[in-house]
N, C-alpha and C. Protein backbone atom coordinates (compact mmCIF):
# COMPACT_ATOMS: atom_id res chain seq x y z
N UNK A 1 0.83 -1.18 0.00
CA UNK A 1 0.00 0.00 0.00
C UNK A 1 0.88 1.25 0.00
N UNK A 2 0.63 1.72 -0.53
CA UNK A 2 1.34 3.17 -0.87
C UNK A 2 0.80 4.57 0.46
N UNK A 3 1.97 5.28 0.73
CA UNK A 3 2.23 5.58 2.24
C UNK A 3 3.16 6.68 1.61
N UNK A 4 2.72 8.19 1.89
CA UNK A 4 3.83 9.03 1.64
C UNK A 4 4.92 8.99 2.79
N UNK A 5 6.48 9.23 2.12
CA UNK A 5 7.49 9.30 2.98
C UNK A 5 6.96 10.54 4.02
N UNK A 6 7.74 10.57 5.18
CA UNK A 6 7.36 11.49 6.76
C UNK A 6 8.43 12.29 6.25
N UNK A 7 9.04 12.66 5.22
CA UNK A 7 10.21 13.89 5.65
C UNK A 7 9.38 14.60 4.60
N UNK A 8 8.36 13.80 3.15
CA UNK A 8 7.83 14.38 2.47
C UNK A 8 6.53 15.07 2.96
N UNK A 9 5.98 14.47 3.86
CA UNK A 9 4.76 14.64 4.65
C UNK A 9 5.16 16.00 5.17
N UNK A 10 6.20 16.16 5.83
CA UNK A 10 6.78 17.50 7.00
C UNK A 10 7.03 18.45 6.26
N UNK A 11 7.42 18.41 5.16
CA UNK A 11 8.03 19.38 4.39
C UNK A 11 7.42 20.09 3.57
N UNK A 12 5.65 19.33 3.20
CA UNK A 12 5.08 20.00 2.12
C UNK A 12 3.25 20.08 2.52
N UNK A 13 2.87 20.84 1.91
CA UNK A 13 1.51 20.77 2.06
C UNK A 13 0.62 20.33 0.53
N UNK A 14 0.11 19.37 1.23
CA UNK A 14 -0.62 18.41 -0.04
C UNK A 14 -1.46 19.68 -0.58
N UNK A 15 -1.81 19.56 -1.77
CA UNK A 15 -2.42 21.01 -3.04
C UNK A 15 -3.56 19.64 -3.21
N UNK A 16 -3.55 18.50 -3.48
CA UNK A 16 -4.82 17.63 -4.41
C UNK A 16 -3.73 16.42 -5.26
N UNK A 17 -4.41 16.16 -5.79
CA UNK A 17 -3.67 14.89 -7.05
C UNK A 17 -4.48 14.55 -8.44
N UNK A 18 -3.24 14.24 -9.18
CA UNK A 18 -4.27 13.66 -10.38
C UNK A 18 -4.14 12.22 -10.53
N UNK A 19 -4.08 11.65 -11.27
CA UNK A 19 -4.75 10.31 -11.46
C UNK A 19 -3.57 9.47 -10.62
N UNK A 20 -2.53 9.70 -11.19
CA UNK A 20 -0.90 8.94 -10.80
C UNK A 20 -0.66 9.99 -9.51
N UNK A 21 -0.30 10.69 -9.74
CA UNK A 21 0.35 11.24 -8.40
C UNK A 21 0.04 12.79 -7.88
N UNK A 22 0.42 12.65 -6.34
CA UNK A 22 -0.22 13.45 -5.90
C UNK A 22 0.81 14.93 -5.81
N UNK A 23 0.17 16.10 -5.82
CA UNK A 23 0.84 17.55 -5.80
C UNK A 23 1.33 18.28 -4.54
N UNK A 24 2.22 18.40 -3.96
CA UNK A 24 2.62 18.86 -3.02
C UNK A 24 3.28 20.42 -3.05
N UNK A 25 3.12 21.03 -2.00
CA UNK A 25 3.82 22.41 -2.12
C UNK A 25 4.81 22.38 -1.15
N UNK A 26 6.17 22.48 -1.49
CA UNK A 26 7.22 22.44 -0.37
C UNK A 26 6.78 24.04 0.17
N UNK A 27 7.27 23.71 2.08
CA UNK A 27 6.86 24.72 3.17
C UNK A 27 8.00 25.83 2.73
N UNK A 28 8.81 25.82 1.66
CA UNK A 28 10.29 26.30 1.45
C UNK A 28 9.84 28.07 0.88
N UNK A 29 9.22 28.97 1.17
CA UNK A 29 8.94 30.20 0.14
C UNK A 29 9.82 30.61 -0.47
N UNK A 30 11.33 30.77 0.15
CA UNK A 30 12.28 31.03 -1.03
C UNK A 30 11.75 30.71 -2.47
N UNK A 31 11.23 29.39 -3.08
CA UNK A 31 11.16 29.60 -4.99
C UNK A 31 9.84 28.76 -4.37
N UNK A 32 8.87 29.17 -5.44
CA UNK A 32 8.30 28.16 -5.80
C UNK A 32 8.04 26.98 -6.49
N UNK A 33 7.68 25.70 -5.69
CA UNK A 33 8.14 24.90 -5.35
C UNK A 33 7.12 23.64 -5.02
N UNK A 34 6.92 22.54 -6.48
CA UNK A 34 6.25 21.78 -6.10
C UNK A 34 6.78 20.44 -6.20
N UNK A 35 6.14 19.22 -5.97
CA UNK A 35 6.78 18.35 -5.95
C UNK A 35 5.41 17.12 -6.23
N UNK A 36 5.85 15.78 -7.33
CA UNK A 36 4.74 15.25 -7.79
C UNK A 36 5.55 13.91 -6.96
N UNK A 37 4.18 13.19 -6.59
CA UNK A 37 4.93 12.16 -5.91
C UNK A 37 3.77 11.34 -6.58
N UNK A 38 4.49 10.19 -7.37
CA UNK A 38 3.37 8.71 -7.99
C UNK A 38 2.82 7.78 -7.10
N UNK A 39 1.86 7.67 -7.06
CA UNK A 39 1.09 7.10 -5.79
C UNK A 39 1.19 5.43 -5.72
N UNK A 40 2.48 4.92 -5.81
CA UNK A 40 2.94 3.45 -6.05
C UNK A 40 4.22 3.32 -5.72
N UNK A 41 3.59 2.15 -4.26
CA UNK A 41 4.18 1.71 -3.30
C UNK A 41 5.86 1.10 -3.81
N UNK A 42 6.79 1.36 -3.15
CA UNK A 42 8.33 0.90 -3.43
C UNK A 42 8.93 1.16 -4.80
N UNK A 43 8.79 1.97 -5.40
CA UNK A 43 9.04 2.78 -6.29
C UNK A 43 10.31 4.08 -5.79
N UNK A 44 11.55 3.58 -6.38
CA UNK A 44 12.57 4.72 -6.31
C UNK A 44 12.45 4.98 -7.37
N UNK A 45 12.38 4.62 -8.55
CA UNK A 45 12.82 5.15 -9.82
C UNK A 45 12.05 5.44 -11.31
N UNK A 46 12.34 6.57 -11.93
CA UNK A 46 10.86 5.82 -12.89
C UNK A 46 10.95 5.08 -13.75
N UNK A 47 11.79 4.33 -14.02
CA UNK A 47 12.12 3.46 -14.96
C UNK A 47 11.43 2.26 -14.52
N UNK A 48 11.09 2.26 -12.71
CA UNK A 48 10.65 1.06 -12.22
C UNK A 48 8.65 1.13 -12.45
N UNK A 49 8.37 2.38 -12.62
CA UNK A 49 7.04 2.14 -13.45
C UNK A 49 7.10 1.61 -14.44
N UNK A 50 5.43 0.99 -14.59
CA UNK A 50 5.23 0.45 -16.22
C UNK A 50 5.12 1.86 -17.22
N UNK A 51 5.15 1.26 -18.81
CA UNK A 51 5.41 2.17 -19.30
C UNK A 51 4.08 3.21 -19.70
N UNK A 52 2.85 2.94 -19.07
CA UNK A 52 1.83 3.30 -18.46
C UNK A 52 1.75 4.62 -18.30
N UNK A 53 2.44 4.25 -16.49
CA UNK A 53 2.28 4.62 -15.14
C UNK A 53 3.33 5.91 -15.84
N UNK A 54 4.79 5.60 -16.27
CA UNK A 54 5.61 6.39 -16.94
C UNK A 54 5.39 7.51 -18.09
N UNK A 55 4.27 7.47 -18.63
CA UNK A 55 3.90 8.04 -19.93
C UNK A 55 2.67 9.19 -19.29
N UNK A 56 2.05 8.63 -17.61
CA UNK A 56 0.75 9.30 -17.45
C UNK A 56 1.80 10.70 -16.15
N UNK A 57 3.03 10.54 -15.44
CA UNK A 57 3.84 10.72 -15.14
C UNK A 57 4.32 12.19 -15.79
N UNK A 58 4.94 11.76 -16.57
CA UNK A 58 5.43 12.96 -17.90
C UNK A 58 4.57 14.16 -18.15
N UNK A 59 2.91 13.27 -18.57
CA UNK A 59 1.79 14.15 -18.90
C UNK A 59 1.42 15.09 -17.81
N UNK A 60 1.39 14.60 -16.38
CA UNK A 60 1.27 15.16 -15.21
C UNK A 60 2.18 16.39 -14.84
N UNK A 61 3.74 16.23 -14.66
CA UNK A 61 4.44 16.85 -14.93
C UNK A 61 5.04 18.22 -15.98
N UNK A 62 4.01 17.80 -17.05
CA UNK A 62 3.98 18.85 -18.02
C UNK A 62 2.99 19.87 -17.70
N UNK A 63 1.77 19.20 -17.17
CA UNK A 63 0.91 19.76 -16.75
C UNK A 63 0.99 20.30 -15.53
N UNK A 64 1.69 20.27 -14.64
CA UNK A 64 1.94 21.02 -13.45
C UNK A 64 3.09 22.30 -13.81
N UNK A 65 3.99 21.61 -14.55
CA UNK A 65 5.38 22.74 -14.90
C UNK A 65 4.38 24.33 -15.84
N UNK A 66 3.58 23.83 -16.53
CA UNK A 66 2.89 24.84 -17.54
C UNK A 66 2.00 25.48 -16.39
N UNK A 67 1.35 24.98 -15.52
CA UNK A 67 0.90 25.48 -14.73
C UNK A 67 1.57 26.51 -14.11
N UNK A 68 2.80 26.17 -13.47
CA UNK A 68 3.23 27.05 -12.89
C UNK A 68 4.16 28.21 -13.55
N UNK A 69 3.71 27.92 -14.60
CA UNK A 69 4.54 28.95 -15.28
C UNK A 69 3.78 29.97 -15.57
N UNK A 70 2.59 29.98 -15.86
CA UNK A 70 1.54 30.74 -16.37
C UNK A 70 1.34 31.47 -14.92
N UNK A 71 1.69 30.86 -13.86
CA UNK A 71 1.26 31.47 -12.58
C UNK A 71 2.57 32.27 -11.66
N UNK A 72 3.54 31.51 -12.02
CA UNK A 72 4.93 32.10 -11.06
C UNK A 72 5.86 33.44 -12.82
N UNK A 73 5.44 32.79 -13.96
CA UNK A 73 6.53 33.75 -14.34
C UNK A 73 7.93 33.34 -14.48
N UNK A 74 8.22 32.26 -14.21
CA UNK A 74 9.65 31.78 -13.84
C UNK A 74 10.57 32.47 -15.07
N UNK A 75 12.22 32.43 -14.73
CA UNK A 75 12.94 32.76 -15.45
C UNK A 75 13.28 31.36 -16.53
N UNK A 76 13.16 30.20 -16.23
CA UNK A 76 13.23 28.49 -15.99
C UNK A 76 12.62 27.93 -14.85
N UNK A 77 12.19 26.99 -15.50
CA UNK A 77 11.40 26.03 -14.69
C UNK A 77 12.79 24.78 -14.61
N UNK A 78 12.87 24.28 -12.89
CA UNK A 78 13.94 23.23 -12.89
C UNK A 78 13.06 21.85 -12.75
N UNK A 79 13.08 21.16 -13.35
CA UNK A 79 12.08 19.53 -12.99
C UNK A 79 13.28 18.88 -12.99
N UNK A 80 13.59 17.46 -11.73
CA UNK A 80 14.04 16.68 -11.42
C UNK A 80 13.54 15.60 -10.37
N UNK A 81 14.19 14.63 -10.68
CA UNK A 81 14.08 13.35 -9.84
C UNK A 81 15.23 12.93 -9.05
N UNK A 82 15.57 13.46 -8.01
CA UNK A 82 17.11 13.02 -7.14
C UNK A 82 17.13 12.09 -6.33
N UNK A 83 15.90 12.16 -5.55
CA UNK A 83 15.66 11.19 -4.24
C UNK A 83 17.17 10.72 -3.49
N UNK A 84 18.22 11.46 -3.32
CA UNK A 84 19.12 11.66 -2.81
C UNK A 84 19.07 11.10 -0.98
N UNK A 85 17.95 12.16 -0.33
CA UNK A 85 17.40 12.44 0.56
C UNK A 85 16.34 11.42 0.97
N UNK A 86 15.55 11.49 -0.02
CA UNK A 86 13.91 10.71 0.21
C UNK A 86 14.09 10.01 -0.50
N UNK A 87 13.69 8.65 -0.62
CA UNK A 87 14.70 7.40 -1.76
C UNK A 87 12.90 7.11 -2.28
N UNK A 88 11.63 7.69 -1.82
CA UNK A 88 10.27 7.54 -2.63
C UNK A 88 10.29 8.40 -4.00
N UNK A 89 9.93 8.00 -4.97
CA UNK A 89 10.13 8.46 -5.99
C UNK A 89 9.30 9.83 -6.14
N UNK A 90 9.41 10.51 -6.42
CA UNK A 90 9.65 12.10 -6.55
C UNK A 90 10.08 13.09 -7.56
N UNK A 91 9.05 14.03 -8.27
CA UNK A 91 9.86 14.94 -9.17
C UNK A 91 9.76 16.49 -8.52
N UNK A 92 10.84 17.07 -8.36
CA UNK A 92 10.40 18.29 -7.77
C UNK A 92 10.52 19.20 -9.47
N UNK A 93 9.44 20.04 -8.74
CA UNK A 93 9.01 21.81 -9.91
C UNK A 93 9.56 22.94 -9.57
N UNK A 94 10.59 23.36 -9.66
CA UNK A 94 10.91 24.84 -8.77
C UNK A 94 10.98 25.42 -9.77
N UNK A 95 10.15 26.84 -9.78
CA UNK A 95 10.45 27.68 -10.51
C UNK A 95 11.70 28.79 -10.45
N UNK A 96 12.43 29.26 -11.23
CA UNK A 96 13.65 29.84 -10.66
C UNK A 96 13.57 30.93 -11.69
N UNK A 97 14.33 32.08 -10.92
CA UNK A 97 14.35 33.39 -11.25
C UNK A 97 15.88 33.66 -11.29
N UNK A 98 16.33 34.40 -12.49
CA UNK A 98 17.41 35.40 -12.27
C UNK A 98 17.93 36.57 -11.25
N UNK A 99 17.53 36.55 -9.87
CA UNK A 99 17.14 37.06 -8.96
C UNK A 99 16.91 36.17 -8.11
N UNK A 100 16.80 35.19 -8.01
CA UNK A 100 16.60 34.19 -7.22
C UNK A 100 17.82 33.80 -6.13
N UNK A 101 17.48 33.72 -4.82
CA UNK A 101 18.78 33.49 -3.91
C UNK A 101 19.75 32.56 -4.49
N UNK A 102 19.97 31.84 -5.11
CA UNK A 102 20.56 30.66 -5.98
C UNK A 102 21.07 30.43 -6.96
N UNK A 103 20.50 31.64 -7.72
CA UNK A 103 20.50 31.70 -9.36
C UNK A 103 22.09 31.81 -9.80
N UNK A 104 22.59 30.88 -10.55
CA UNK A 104 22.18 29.93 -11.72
C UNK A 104 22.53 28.66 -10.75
N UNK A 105 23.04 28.88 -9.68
CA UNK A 105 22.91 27.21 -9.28
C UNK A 105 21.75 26.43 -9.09
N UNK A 106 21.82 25.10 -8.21
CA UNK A 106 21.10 24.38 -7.56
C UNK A 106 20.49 25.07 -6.39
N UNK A 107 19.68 25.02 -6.19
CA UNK A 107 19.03 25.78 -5.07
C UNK A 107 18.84 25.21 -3.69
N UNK A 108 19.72 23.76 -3.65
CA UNK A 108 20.01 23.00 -2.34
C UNK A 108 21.52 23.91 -1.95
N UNK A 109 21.21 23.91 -0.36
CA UNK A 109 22.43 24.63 0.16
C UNK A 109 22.32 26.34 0.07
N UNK A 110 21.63 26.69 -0.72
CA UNK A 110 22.00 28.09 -1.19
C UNK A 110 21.36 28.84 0.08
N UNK A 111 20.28 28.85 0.33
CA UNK A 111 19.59 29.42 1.48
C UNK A 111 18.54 28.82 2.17
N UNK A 112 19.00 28.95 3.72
CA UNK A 112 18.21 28.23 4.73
C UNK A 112 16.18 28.26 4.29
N UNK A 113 15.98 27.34 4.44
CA UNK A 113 14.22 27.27 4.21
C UNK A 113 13.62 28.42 4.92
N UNK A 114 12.83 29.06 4.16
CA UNK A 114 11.96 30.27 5.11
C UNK A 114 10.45 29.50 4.91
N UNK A 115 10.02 29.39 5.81
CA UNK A 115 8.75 28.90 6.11
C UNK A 115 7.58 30.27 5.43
N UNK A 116 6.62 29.84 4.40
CA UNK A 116 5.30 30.98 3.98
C UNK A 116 4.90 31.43 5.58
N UNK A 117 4.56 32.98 5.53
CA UNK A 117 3.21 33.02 6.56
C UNK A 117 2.03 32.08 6.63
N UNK A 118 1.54 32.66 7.30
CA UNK A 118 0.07 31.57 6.87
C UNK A 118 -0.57 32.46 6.53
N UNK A 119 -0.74 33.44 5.69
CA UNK A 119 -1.49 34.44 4.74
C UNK A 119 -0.88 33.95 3.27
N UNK A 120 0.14 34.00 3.15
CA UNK A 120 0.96 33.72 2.01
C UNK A 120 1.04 32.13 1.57
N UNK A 121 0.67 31.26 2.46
CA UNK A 121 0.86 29.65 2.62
C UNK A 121 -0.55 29.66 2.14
N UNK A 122 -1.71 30.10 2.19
CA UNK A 122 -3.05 30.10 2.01
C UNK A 122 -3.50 30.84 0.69
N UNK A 123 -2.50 32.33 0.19
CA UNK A 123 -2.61 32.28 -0.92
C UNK A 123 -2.11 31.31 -2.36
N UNK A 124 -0.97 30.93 -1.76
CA UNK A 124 -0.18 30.02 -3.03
C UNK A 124 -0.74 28.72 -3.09
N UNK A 125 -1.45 28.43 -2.04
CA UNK A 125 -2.42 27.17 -2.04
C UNK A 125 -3.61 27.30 -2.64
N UNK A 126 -4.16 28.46 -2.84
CA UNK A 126 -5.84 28.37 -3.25
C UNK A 126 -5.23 28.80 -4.94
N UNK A 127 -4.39 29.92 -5.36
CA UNK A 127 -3.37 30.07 -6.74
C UNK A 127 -3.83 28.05 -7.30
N UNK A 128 -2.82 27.69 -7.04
CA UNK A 128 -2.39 26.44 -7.53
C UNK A 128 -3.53 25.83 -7.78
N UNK A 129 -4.12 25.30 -6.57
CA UNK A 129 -5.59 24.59 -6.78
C UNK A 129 -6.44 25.28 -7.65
N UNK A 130 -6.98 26.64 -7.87
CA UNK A 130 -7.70 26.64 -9.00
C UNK A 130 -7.04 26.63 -10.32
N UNK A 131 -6.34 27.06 -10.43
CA UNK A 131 -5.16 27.21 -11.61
C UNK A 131 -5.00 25.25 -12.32
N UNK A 132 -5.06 24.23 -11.17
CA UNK A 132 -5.16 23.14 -11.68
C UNK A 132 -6.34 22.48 -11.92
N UNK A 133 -6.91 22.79 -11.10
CA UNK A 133 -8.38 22.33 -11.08
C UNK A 133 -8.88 21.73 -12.59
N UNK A 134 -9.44 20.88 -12.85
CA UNK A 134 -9.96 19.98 -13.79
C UNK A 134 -10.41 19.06 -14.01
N UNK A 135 -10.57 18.35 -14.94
CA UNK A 135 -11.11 16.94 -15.05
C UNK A 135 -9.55 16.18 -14.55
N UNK A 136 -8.54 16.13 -14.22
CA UNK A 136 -7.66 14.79 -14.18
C UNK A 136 -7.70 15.30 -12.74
N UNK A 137 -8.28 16.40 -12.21
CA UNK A 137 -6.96 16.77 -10.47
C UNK A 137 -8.31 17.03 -9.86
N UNK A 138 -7.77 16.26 -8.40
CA UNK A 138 -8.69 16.98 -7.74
C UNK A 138 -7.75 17.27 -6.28
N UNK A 139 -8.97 18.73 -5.41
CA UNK A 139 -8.78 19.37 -5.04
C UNK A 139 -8.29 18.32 -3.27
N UNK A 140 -7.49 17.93 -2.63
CA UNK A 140 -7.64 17.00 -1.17
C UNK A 140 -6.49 17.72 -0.42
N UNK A 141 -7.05 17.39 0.83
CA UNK A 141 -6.26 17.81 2.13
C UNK A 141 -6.17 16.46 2.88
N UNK A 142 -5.99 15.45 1.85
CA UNK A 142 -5.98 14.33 2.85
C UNK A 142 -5.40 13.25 1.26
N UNK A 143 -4.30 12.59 1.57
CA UNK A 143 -3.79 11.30 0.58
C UNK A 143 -4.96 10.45 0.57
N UNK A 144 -4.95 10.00 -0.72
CA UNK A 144 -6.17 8.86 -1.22
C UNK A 144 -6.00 7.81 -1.23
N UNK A 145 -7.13 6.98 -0.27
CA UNK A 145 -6.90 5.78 -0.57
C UNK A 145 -6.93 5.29 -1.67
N UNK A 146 -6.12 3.95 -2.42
CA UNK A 146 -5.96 3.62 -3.72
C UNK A 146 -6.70 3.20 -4.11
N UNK A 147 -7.36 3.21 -5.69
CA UNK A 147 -8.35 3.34 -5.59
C UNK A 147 -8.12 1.37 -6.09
N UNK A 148 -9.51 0.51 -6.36
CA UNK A 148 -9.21 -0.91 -6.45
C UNK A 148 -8.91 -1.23 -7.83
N UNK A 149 -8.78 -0.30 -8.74
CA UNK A 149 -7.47 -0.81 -10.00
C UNK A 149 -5.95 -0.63 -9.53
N UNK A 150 -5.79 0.20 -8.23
CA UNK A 150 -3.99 0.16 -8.10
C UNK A 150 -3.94 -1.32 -7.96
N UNK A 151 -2.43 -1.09 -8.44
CA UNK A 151 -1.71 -2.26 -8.29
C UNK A 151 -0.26 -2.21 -8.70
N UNK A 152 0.85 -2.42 -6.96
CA UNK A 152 2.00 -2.21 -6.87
C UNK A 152 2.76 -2.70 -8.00
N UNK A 153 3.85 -2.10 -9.21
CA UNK A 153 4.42 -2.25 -10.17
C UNK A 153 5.65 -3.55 -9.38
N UNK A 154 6.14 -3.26 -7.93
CA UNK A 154 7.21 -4.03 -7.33
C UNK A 154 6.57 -4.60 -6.63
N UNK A 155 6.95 -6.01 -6.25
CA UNK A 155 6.54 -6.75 -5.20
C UNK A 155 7.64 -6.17 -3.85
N UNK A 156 7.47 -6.67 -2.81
CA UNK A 156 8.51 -6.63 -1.63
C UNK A 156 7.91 -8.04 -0.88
C-alpha cells in the first residue's frame, strides 16, 4: 500500500492529485516549489514504473510545470528526480528566477528554508488549486486511498 514518505509529509503541504500522483507544495517560500509524488508503493525510480504509469507521469508533470509557469513567471522552470534524501520516488518543480537566492545554481544549500506566513501559505495554495483544477486533479487535504485498479508495479 502506498504511504507518503514522513520527511515528504513535514516538508510540504498536499495542493490535491491527479490520477498517478499526488501535488505537493514544499513549506520552502524562497522559490516556488512543487513536488509530484506517484502514488505506487516501493518505487525509487521511474524506470521502475510500467510504461503506463511512466507516460501518465510525464503528462502530469507537463501539466503542473505549464501550470506554474503561467502562474509564477519563472525565469526556468527546474524539474528533477534526485531522491538523494527521500529514496520515494519524486519529481520536484521549482520555478527559478534570475534574482533568485541561488541563481544559476542548484538551489540545495544556497539558502536556509523560510517557512510561507500563513497568509501567504493560504494564498499560493488556493493560486495552484484553482489554476489546476480539472477533469484529471482533484482538489484534497488528505492522501487517497488507492483506488481498487492500483496495483503495486514491485513486489517486496
Amino acid at each position: 500500500m502506498f504511504t507518503l514518505d514522513p520527511i515528504l509529509e513535514s516538508d510540504t503541504v498536499l495542493i490535491g492529485h491527479f490520477s498517478l500522483s499526488l501535488v505537493l507544495l514544499s513549506k520552502d517560500s524562497n522559490y516556488p516549489w512543487c513536488i509530484l509524488v506517484p502514488q505506487k508503493p516501493n518505487i525509487r525510480e521511474i524506470f521502475q514504473l510500467d510504461p503506463e504509469d511512466r507516460s501518465k507521469l510525464l503528462e502530469e508533470s507537463c501539466t503542473l510545470s505549464e501550470t506554474m509557469v503561467a502562474l509564477f513567471q519563472p525565469d526556468k522552470m527546474n524539474v528533477a528526480a534526485l531522491g538523494n534524501m527521500v529514496p520515494q520516488l519524486h519529481l520536484h518543480h521549482i520555478a527559478r528566477f534570475k534574482d533568485d537566492a541561488a541563481w544559476p545554481s542548484p538551489i540545495w544549500g544556497a539558502k536556509a528554508a523560510t517557512p510561507y506566513t500563513e497568509e501567504a501559505l493560504a494564498e499560493i495554495v488556493s493560486k495552484l488549486r484553482s489554476a489546476l483544477s480539472g477533469d484529471d486533479f482533484v482538489i484534497s487535504d488528505e492522501v487517497p486511498e488507492p483506488s481498487s485498479t492500483f496495483s503495486p508495479t514491485i513486489e517486496t
